[in-house]
Protein backbone atom coordinates (compact mmCIF):
# COMPACT_ATOMS: atom_id res chain seq x y z
CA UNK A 1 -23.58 -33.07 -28.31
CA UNK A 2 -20.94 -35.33 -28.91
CA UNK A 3 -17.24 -34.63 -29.02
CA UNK A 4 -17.17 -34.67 -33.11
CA UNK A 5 -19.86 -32.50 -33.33
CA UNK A 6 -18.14 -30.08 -31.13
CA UNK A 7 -14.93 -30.31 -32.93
CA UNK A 8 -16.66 -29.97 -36.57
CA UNK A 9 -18.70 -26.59 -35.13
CA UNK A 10 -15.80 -25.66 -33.72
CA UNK A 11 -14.10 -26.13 -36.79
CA UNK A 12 -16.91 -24.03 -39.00
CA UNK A 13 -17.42 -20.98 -36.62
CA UNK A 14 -13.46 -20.39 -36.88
CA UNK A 15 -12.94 -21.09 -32.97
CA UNK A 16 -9.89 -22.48 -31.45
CA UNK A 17 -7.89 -22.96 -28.28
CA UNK A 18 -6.46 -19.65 -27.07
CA UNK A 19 -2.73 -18.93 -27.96
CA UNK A 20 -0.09 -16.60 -26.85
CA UNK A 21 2.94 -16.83 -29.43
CA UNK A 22 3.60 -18.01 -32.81
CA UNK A 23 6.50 -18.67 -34.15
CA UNK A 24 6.43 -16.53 -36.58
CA UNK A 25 5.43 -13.40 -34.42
CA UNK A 26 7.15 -14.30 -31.02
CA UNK A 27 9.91 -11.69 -31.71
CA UNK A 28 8.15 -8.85 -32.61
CA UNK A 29 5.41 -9.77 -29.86
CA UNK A 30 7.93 -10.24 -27.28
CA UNK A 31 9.02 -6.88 -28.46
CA UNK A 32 6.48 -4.69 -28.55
CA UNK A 33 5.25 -6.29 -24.80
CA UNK A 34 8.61 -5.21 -23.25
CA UNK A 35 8.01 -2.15 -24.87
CA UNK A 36 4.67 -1.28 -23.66
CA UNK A 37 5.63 -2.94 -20.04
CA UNK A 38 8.13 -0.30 -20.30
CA UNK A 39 5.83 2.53 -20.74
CA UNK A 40 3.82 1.66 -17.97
CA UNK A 41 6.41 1.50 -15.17
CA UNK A 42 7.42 4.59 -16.39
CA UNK A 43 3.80 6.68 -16.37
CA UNK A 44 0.64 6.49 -14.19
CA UNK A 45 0.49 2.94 -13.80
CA UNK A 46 4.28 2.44 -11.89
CA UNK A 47 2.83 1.19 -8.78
CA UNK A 48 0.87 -1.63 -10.32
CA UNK A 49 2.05 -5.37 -10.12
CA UNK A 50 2.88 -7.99 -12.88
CA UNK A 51 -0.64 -8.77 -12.40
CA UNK A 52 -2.60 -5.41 -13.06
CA UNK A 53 0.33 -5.06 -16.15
CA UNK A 54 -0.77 -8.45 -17.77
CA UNK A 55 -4.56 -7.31 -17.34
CA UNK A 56 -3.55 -4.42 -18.77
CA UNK A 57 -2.28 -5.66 -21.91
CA UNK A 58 -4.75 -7.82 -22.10
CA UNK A 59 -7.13 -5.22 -22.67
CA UNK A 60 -5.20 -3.84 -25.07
CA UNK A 61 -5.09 -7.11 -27.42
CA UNK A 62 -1.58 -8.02 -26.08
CA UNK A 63 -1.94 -11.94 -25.27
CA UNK A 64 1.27 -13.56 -23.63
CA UNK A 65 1.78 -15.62 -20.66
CA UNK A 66 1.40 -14.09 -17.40
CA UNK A 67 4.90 -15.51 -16.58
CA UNK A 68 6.70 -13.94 -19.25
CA UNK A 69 5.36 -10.54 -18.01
CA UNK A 70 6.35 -11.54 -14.43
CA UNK A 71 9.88 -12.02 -15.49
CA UNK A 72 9.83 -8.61 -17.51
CA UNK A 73 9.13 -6.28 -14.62
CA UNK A 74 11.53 -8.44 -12.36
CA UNK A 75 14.14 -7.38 -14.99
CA UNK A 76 12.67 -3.86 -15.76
CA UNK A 77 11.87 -2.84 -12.46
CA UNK A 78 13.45 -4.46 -9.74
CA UNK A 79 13.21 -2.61 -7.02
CA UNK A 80 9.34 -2.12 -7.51
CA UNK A 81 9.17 -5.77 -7.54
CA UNK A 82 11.08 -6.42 -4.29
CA UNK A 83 9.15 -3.83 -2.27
CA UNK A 84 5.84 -5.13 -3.48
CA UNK A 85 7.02 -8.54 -2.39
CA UNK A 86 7.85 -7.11 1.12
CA UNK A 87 4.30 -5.70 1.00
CA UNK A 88 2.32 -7.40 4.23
CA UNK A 89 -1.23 -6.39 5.41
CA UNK A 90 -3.42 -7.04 8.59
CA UNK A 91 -7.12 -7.40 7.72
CA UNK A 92 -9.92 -7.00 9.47
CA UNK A 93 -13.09 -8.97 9.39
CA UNK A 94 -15.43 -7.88 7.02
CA UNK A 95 -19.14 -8.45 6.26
CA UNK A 96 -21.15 -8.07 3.47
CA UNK A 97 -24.28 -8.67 2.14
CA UNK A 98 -24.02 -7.99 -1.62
CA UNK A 99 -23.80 -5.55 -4.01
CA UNK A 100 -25.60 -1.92 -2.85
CA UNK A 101 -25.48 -3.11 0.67
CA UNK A 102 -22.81 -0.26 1.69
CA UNK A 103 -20.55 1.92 -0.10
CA UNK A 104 -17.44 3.63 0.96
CA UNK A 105 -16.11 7.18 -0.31
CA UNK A 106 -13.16 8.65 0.17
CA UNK A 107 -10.76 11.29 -0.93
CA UNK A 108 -6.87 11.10 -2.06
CA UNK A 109 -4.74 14.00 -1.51
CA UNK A 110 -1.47 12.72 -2.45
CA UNK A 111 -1.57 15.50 -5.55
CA UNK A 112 -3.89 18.12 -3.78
CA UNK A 113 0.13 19.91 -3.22
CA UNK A 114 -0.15 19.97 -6.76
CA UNK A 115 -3.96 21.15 -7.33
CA UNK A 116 -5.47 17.82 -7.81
CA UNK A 117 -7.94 16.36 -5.43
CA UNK A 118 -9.47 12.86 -6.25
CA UNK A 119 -12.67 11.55 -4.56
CA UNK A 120 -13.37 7.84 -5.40
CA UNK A 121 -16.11 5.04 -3.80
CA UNK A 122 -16.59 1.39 -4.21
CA UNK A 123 -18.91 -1.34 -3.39
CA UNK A 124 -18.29 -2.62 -0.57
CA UNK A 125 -19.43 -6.38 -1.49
CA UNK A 126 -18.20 -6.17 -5.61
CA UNK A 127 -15.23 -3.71 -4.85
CA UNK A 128 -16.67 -2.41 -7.90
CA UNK A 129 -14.94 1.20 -8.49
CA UNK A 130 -18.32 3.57 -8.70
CA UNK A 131 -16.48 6.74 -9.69
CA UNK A 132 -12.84 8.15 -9.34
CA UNK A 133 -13.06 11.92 -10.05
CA UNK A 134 -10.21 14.72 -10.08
CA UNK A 135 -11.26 18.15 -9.25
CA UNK A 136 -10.07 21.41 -7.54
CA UNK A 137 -11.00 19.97 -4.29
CA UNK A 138 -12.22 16.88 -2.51
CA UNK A 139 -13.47 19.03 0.43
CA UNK A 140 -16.42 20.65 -1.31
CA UNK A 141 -19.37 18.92 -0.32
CA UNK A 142 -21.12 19.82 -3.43
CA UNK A 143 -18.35 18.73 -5.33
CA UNK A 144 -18.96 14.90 -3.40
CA UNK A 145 -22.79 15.70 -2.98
CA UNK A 146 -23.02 15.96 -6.94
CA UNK A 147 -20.50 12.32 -7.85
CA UNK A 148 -23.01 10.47 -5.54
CA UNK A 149 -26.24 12.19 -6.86
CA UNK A 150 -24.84 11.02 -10.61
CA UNK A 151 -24.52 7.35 -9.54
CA UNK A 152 -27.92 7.00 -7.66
CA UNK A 153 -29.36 8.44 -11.03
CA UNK A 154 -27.53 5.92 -13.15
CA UNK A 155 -28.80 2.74 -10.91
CA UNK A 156 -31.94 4.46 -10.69
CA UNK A 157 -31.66 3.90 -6.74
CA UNK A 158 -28.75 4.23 -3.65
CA UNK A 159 -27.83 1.68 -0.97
CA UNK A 160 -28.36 0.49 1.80
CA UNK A 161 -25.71 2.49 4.08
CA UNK A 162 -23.42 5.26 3.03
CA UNK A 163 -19.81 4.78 4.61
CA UNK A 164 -17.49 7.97 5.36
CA UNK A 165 -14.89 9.16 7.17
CA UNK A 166 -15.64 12.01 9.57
CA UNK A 167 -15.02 15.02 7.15
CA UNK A 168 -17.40 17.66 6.90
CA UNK A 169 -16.95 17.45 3.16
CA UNK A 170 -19.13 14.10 3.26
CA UNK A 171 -21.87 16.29 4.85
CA UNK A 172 -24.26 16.82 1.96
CA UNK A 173 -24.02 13.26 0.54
CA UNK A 174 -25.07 11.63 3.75
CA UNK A 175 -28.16 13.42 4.36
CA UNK A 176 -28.79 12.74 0.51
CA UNK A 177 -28.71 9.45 1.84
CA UNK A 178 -30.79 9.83 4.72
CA UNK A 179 -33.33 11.89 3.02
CA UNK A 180 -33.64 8.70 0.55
CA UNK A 181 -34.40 6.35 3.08
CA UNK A 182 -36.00 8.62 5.46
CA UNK A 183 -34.08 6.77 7.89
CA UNK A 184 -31.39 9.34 9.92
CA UNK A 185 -29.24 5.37 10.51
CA UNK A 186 -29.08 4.79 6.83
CA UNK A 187 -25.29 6.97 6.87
CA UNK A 188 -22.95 6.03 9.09
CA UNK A 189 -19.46 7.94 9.96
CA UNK A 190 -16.32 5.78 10.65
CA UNK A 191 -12.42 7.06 10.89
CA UNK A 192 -10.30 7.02 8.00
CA UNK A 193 -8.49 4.01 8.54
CA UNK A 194 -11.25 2.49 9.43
CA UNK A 195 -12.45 3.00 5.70
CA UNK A 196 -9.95 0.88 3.93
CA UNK A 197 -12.16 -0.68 1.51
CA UNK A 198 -11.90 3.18 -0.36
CA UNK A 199 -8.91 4.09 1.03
CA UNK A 200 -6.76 1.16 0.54
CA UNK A 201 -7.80 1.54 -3.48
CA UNK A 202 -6.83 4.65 -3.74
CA UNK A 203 -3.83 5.62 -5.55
CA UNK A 204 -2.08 7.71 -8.54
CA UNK A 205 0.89 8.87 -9.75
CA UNK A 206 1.98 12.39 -11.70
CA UNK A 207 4.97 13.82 -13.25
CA UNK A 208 4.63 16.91 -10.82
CA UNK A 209 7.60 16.30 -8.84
CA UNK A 210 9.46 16.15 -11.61
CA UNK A 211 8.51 19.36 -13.06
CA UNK A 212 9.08 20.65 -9.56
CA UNK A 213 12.62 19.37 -9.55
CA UNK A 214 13.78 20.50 -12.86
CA UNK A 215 12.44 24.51 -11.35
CA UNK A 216 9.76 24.43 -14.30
CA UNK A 217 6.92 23.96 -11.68
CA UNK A 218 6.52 26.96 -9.04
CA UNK A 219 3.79 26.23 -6.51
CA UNK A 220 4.30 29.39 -5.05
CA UNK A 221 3.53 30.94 -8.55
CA UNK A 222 -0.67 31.42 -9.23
CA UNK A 223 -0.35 31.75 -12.73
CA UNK A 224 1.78 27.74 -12.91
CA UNK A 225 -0.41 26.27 -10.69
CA UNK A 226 -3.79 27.45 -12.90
CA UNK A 227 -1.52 26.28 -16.57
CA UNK A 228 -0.79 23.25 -14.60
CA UNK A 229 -4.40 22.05 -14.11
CA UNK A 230 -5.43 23.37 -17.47
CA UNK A 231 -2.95 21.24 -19.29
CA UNK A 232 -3.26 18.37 -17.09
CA UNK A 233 -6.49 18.26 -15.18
CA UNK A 234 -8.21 16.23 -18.55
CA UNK A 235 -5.37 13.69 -19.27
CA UNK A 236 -5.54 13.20 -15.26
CA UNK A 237 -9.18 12.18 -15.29
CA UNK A 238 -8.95 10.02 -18.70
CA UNK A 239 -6.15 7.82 -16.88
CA UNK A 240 -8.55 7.64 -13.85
CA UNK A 241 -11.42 6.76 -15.86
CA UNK A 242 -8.90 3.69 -17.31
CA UNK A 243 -7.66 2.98 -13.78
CA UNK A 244 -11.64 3.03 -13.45
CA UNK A 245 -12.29 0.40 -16.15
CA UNK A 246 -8.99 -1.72 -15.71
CA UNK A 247 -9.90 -2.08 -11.87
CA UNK A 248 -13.87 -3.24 -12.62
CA UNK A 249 -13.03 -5.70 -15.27
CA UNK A 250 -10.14 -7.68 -13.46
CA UNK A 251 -10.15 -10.71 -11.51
CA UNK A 252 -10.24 -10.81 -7.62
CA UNK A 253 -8.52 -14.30 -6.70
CA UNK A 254 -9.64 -16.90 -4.48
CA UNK A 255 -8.14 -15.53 -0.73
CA UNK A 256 -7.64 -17.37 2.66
CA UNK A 257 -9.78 -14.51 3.59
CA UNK A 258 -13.51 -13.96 3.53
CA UNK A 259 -13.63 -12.31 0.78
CA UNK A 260 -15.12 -13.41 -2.59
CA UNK A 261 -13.34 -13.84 -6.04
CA UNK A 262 -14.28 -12.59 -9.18
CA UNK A 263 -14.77 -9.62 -11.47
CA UNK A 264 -16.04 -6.19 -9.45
CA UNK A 265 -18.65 -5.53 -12.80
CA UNK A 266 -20.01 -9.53 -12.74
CA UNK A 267 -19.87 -9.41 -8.78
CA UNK A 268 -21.97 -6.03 -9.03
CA UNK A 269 -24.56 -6.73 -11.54
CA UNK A 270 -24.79 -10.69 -11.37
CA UNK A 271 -24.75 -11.29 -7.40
CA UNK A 272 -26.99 -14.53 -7.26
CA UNK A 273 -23.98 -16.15 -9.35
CA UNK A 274 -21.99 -15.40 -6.20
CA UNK A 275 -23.92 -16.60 -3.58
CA UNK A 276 -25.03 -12.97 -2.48
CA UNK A 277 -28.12 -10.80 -1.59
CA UNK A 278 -29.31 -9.28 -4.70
CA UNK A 279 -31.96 -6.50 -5.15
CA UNK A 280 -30.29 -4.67 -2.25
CA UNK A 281 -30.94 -1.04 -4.02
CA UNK A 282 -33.48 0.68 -2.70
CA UNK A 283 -35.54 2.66 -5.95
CA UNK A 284 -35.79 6.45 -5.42
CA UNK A 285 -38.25 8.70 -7.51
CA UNK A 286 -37.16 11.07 -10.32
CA UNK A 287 -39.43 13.80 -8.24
CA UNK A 288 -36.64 13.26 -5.30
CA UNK A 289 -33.95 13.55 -7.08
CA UNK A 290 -34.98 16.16 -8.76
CA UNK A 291 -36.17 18.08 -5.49
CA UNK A 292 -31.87 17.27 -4.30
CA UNK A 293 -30.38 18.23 -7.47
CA UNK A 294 -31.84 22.00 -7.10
CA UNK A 295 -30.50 22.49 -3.91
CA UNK A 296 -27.03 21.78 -4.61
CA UNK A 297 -24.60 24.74 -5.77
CA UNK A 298 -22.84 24.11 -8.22
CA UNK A 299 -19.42 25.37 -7.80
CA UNK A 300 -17.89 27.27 -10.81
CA UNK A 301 -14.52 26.30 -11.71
CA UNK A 302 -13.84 28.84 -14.02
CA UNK A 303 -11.16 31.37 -13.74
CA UNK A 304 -9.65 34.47 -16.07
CA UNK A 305 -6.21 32.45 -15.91
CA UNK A 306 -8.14 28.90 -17.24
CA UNK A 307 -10.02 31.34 -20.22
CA UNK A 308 -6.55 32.98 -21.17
CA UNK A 309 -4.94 29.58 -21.63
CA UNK A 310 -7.62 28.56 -23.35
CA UNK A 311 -7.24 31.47 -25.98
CA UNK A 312 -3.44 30.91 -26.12
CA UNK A 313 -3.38 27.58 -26.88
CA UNK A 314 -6.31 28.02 -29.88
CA UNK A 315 -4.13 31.11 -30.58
CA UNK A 316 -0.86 28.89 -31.43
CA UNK A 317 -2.77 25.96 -33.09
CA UNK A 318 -2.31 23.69 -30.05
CA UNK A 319 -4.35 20.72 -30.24
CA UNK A 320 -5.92 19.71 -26.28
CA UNK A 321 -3.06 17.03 -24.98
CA UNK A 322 -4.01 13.80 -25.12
CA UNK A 323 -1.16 12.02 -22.58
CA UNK A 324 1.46 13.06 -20.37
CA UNK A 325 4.07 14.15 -23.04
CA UNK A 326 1.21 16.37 -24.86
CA UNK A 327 0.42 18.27 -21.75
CA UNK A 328 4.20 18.98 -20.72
CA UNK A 329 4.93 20.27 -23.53
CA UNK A 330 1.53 22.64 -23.87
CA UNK A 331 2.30 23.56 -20.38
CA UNK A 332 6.32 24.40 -20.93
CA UNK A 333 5.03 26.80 -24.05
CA UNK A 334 1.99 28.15 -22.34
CA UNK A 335 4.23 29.39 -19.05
CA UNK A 336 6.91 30.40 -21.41
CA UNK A 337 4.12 33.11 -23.77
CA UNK A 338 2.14 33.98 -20.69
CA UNK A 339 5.66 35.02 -18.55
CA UNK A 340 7.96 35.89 -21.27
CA UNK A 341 5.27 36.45 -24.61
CA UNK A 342 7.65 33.87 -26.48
């Protein structure tokens, strides 16, 4: 095809270069970025950098230049900025196949204080987010038996070797595992900080503290702590599942270290592109699956104080919160009727 050509089908499909700004619109663009930049540092995603903010808003259909977004959170957030700069790590050597060759799980218990216990795992090749679940506790092994059971019936298959810290929770899901592969090797226990591939991803942030601080929150009080996960327990998991998406479709760069660059979904699904093993999952049979699903329990997470709330909020005409704002103010009025009837 020669260059004309490409310009004239250019031309007729409507394609172009990609732009950032217009003239017209830089104003109100620039505007409406700082704006959004400013309601990220300042809800669950406080802790990310001017890169994971510019991904962000990319996905959102907010196109300016990385450096412009850079020089936002240097202004909005400056202390953030210098500590992440301070930030230094010592890696380990670290080998991988490809994708399905070993995954790592692992739980987060920075808001368990709070009634929140998240359980993620990765790919250890694609760093490819698998799931990232809040529940009542990470230390249920049917709770982690059942998150792993999902994702080897989505892929139709499990890995290669199941990676875990030493916690009795993880339990279930490794002889899941080993039942699999009828192979008692195919799960293998390390120490926590030997599992940094989950635990180094994990992270989250909540307005609990806050609520804490201002004497609205109790954690001494039952009846709080139950209105607390009922308001909050759903917009918790819908910013995981984001954290979720952002994390799978962003780029890895190009590193010193031996580790390989790209997107965790394309480095998942498309391996051969990336110079890796592929067809690394081994199939399992619906009867198996099947046979492991009916012997797990499935824990009821039901309670008199979650079914009271429930009927209170329908009661008032209180629509289920959708972000952080929505569910502090459906818990402030839910504590306030169920302690004082107001």
């Amino acid at each position: 095809m020669s260059y004309s050509t490409l310009l004239r089908r250019l031309k007729a499909y409507g394609l172009g270069r990609r732009s950032f700004l217009t003239k017209d619109d830089s104003k109100s663009t620039i505007q409406t970025v700082r704006q959004r930049v400013s309601e990220i540092i300042n809800g669950p995603g406080s802790s990310g950098g001017y890169r994971t903010i510019w991904h962000t808003l990319e996905m959102e259909g907010l196109r300016v230049p990385r450096i412009i977004v850079q020089d936002m959170l240097k202004e909005l957030d400056p202390e953030g900025t210098q500590l992440r700069k301070a930030h230094s790590l010592k890696r380990r050597s670290y080998v991988n196949r490809g994708p399905n060759d070993s995954w790592h799980m692992d739980g987060l218990d920075k808001l368990k204080a709070f009634g929140f216990a998240t359980h993620g795992a990765i790919d250890g090749f694609s760093r490819k987010t698998l799931w990232l679940e809040v529940a009542r506790s990470n230390n249920s092994p049917d709770n982690i038996a059942m998150y792993f059971l999902n994702i080897v019936q989505e892929l139709k298959g499990c890995l290669v070797q199941l990676i875990t810290d030493l916690g009795t929770e993880n339990g279930l899901a490794a002889s899941m595992q080993c039942y699999f592969h009828d192979n008692p090797d195919a799960h293998h226990y390390v120490s926590s900080p030997r599992n940094q591939r989950i635990e180094g991803h994990c992270g989250g942030v909540i307005f609990c503290k806050d609520l804490e601080s201002e004497g609205v929150l109790d954690s001494t009080s039952e009846l709080r702590m139950e209105c607390l996960w009922y308001c909050y327990a759903t917009v918790l998991q819908n910013d995981l599942n984001i954290v979720k998406e952002h994390w799978n479709s962003h780029r890895i760069r190009k590193s010193r270290h031996n580790t390989v660059s790209g997107r965790p979904d394309s480095l998942f699904y498309l391996p051969e592109h990336h110079g890796a093993v592929e067809n690394l999952l081994l199939k399992v049979p619906q009867s198996e699956v099947d046979y492991v699903s009916e012997h797990i329990v499935n824990m009821n997470n039901g309670s008199e104080y979650q079914d009271y709330f429930e009927y209170a909020r329908r009661s008032l005409g209180i629509n289920l919160p959708s972000d952080w704002q929505e569910a502090d103010q459906l818990y402030r009025k839910l504590v306030a009727v169920a302690e004082n009837g107001i």
